[in-house]
N, C-alpha and C. Protein backbone atom coordinates (compact mmCIF):
# COMPACT_ATOMS: atom_id res chain seq x y z
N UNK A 1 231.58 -31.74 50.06
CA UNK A 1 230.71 -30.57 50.12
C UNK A 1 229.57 -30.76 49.11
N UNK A 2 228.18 -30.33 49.47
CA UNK A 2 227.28 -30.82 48.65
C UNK A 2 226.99 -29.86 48.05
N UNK A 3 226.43 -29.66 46.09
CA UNK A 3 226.78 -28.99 45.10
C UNK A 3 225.53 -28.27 45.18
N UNK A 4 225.22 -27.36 45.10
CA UNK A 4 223.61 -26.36 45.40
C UNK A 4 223.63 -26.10 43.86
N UNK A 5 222.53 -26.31 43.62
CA UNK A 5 221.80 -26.46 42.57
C UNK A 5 220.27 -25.96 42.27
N UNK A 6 220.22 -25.21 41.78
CA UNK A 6 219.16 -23.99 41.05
C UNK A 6 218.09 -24.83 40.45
N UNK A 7 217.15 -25.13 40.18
CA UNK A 7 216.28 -25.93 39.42
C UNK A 7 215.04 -25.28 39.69
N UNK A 8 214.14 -25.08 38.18
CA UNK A 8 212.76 -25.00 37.95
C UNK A 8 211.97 -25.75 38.97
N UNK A 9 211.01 -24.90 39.70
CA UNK A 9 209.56 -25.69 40.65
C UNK A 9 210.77 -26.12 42.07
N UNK A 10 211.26 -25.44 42.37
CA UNK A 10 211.71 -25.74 43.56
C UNK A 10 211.31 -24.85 44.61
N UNK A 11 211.27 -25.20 45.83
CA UNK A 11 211.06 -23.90 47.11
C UNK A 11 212.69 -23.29 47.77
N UNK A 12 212.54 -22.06 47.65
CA UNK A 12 213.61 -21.82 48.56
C UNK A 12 213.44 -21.19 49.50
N UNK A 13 214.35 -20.72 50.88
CA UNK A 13 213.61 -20.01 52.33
C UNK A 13 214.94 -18.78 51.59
N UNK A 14 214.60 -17.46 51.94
CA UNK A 14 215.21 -16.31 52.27
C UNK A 14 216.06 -16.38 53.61
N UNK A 15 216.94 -15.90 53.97
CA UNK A 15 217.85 -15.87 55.24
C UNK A 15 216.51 -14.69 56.18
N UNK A 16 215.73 -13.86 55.57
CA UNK A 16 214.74 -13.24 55.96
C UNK A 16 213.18 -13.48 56.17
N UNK A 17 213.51 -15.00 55.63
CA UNK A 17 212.08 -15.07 56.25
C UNK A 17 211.27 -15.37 55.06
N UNK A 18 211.19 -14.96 53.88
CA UNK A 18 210.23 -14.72 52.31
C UNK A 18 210.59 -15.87 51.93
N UNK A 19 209.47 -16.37 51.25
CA UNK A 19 210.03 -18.17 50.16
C UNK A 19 209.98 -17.95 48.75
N UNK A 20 210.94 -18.58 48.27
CA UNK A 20 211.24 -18.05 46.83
C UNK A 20 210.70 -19.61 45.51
N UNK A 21 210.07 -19.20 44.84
CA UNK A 21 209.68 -20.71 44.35
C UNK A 21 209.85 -20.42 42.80
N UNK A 22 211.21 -21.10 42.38
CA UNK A 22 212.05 -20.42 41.41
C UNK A 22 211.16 -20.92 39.87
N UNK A 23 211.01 -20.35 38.77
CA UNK A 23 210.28 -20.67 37.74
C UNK A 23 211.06 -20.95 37.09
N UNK A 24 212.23 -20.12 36.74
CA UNK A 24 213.55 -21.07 36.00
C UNK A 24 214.41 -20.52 36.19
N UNK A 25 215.86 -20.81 35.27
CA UNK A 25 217.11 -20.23 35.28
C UNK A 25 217.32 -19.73 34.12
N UNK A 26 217.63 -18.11 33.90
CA UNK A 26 217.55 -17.88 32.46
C UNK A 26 219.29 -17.02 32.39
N UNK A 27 219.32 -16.82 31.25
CA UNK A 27 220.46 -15.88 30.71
C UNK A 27 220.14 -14.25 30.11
N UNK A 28 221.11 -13.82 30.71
CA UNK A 28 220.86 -12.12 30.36
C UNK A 28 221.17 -12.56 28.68
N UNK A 29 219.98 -11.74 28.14
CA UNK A 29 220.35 -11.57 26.42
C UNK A 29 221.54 -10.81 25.93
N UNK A 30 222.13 -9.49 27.04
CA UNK A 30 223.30 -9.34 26.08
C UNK A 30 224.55 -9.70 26.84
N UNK A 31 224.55 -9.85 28.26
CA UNK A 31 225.75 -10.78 29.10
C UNK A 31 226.01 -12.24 29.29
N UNK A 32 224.70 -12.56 28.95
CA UNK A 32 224.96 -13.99 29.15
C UNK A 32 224.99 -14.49 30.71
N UNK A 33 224.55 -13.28 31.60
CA UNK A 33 224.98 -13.65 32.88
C UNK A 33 223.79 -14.67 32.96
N UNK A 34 223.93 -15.63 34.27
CA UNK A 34 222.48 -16.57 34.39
C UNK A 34 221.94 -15.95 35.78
N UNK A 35 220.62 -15.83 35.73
CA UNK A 35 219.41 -15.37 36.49
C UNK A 35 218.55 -15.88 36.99
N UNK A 36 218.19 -15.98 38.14
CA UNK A 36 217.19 -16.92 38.80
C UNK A 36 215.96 -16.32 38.68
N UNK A 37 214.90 -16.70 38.29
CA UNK A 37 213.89 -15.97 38.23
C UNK A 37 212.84 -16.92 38.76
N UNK A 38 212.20 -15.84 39.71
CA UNK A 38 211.51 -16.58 40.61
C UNK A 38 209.89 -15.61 40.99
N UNK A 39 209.46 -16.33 42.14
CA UNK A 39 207.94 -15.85 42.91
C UNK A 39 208.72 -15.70 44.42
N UNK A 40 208.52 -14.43 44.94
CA UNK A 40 208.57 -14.49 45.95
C UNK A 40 207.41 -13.93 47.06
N UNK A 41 207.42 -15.25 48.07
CA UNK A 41 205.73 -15.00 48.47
C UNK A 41 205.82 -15.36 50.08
N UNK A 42 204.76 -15.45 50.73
CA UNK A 42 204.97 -15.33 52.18
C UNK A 42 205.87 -14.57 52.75
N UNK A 43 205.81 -13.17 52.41
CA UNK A 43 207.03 -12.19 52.72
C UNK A 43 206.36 -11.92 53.96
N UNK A 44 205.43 -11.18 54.19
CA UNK A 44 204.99 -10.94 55.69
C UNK A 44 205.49 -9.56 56.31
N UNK A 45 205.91 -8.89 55.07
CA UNK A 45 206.74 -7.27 55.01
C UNK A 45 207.79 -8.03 55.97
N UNK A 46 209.24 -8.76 56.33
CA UNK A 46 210.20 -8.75 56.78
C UNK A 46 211.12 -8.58 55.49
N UNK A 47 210.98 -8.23 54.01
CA UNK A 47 212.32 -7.91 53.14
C UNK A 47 211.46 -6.62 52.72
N UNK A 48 212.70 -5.87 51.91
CA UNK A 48 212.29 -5.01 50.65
C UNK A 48 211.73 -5.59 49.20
N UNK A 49 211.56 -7.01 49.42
CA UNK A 49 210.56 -7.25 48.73
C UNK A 49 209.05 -7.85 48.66
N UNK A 50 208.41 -7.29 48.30
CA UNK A 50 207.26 -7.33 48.42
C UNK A 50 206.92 -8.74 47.48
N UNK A 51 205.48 -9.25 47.98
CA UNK A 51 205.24 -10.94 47.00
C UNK A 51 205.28 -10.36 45.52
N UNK A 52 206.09 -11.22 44.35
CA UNK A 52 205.81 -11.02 42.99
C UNK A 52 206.67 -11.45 42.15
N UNK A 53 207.30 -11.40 40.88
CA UNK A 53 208.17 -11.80 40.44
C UNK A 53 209.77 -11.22 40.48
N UNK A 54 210.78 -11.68 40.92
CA UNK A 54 211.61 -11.13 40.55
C UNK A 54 212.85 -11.52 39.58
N UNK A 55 214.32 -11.36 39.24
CA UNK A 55 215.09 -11.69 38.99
C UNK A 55 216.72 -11.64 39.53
N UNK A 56 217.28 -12.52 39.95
CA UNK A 56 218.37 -12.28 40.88
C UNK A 56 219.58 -13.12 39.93
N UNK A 57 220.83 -12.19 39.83
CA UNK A 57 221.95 -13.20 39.60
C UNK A 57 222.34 -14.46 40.08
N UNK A 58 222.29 -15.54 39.40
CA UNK A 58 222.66 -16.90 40.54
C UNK A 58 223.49 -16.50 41.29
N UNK A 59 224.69 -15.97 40.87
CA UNK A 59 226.02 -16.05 41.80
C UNK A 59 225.20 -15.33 43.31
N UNK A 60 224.81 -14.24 43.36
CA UNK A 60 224.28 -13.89 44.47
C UNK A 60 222.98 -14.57 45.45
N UNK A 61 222.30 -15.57 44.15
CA UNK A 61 221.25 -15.93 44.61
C UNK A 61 221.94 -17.19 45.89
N UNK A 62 222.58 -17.72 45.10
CA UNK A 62 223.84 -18.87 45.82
C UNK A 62 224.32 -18.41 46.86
N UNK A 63 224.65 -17.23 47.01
CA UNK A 63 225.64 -16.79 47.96
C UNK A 63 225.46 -16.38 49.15
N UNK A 64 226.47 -16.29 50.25
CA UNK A 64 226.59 -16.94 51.79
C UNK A 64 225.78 -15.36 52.27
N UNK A 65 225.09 -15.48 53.65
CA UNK A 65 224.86 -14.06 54.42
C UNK A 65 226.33 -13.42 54.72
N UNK A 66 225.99 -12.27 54.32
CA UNK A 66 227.04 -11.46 55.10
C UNK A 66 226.90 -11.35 56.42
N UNK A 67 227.49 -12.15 57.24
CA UNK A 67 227.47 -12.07 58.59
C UNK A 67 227.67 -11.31 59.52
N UNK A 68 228.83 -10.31 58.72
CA UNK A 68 228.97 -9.03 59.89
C UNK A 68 228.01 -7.56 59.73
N UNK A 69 227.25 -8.08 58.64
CA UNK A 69 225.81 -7.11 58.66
C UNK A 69 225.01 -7.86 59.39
N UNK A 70 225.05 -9.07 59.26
CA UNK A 70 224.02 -9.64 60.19
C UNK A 70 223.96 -10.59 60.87
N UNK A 71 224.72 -10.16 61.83
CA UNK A 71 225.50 -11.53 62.71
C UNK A 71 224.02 -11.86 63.81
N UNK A 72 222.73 -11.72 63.76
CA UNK A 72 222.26 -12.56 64.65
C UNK A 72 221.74 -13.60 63.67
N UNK A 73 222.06 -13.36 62.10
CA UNK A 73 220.67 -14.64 61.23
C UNK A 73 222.04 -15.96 61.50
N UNK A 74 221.02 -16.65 61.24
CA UNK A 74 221.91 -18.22 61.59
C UNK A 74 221.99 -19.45 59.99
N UNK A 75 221.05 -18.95 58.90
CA UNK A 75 221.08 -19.37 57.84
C UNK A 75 222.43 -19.14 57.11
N UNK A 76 223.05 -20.07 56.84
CA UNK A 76 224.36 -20.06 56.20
C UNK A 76 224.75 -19.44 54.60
N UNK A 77 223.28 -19.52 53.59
CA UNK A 77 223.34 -18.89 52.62
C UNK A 77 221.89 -17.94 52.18
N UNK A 78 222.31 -17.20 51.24
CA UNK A 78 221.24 -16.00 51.21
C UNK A 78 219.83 -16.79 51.08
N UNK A 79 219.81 -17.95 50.29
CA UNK A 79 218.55 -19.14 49.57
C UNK A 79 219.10 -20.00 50.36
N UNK A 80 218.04 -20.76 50.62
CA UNK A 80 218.51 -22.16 51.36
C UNK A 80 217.29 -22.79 50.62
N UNK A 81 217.13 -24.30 50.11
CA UNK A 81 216.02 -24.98 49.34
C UNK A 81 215.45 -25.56 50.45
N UNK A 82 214.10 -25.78 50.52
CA UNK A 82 213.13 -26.57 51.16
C UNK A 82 213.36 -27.80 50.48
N UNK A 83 213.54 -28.41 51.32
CA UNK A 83 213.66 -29.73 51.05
C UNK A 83 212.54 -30.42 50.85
N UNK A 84 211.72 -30.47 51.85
CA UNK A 84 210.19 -30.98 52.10
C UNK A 84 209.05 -29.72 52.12
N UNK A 85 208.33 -29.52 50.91
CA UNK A 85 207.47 -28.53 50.89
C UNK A 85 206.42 -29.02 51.06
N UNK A 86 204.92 -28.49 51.42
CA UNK A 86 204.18 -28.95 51.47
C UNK A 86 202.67 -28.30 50.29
């Protein structure tokens, strides 16, 4: 199984459509939790988020679609990385 991995200056696709182009990985100052903090842009109004900065828990950023909310998307996790950006 191949290990998904978070990294600064990368592209990611939304299961919705928005691309996420992560600036880094940081830590909550008083949990310690780690946070993806990113740009999210080419939204095209298909999320509740609009283009700009946000911050998302890795664990969720990592994590699979809920499928039985949304059993027609076909993307296997919430981020998926662009492999080849242009």
């Amino acid at each position: 199984m191949e290990e998904r991995v978070v990294k600064p200056f990368t592209m990611w696709r939304h299961f919705k459509g928005a691309r996420a182009f992560v600036i880094t990985v940081a830590k909550h100052s008083e949990s310690g939790e780690e946070l993806v903090v990113y740009r999210c842009m080419d939204n095209k109004g298909n999320t509740k988020h609009k283009d700009g900065i946000y911050a998302r828990p890795l664990d969720m950023f990592l994590s699979e679609v809920d499928h039985e909310k949304y059993p027609e998307v076909t993307q296997k996790y919430r981020f998926e990385e662009e492999k080849d950006i242009d």
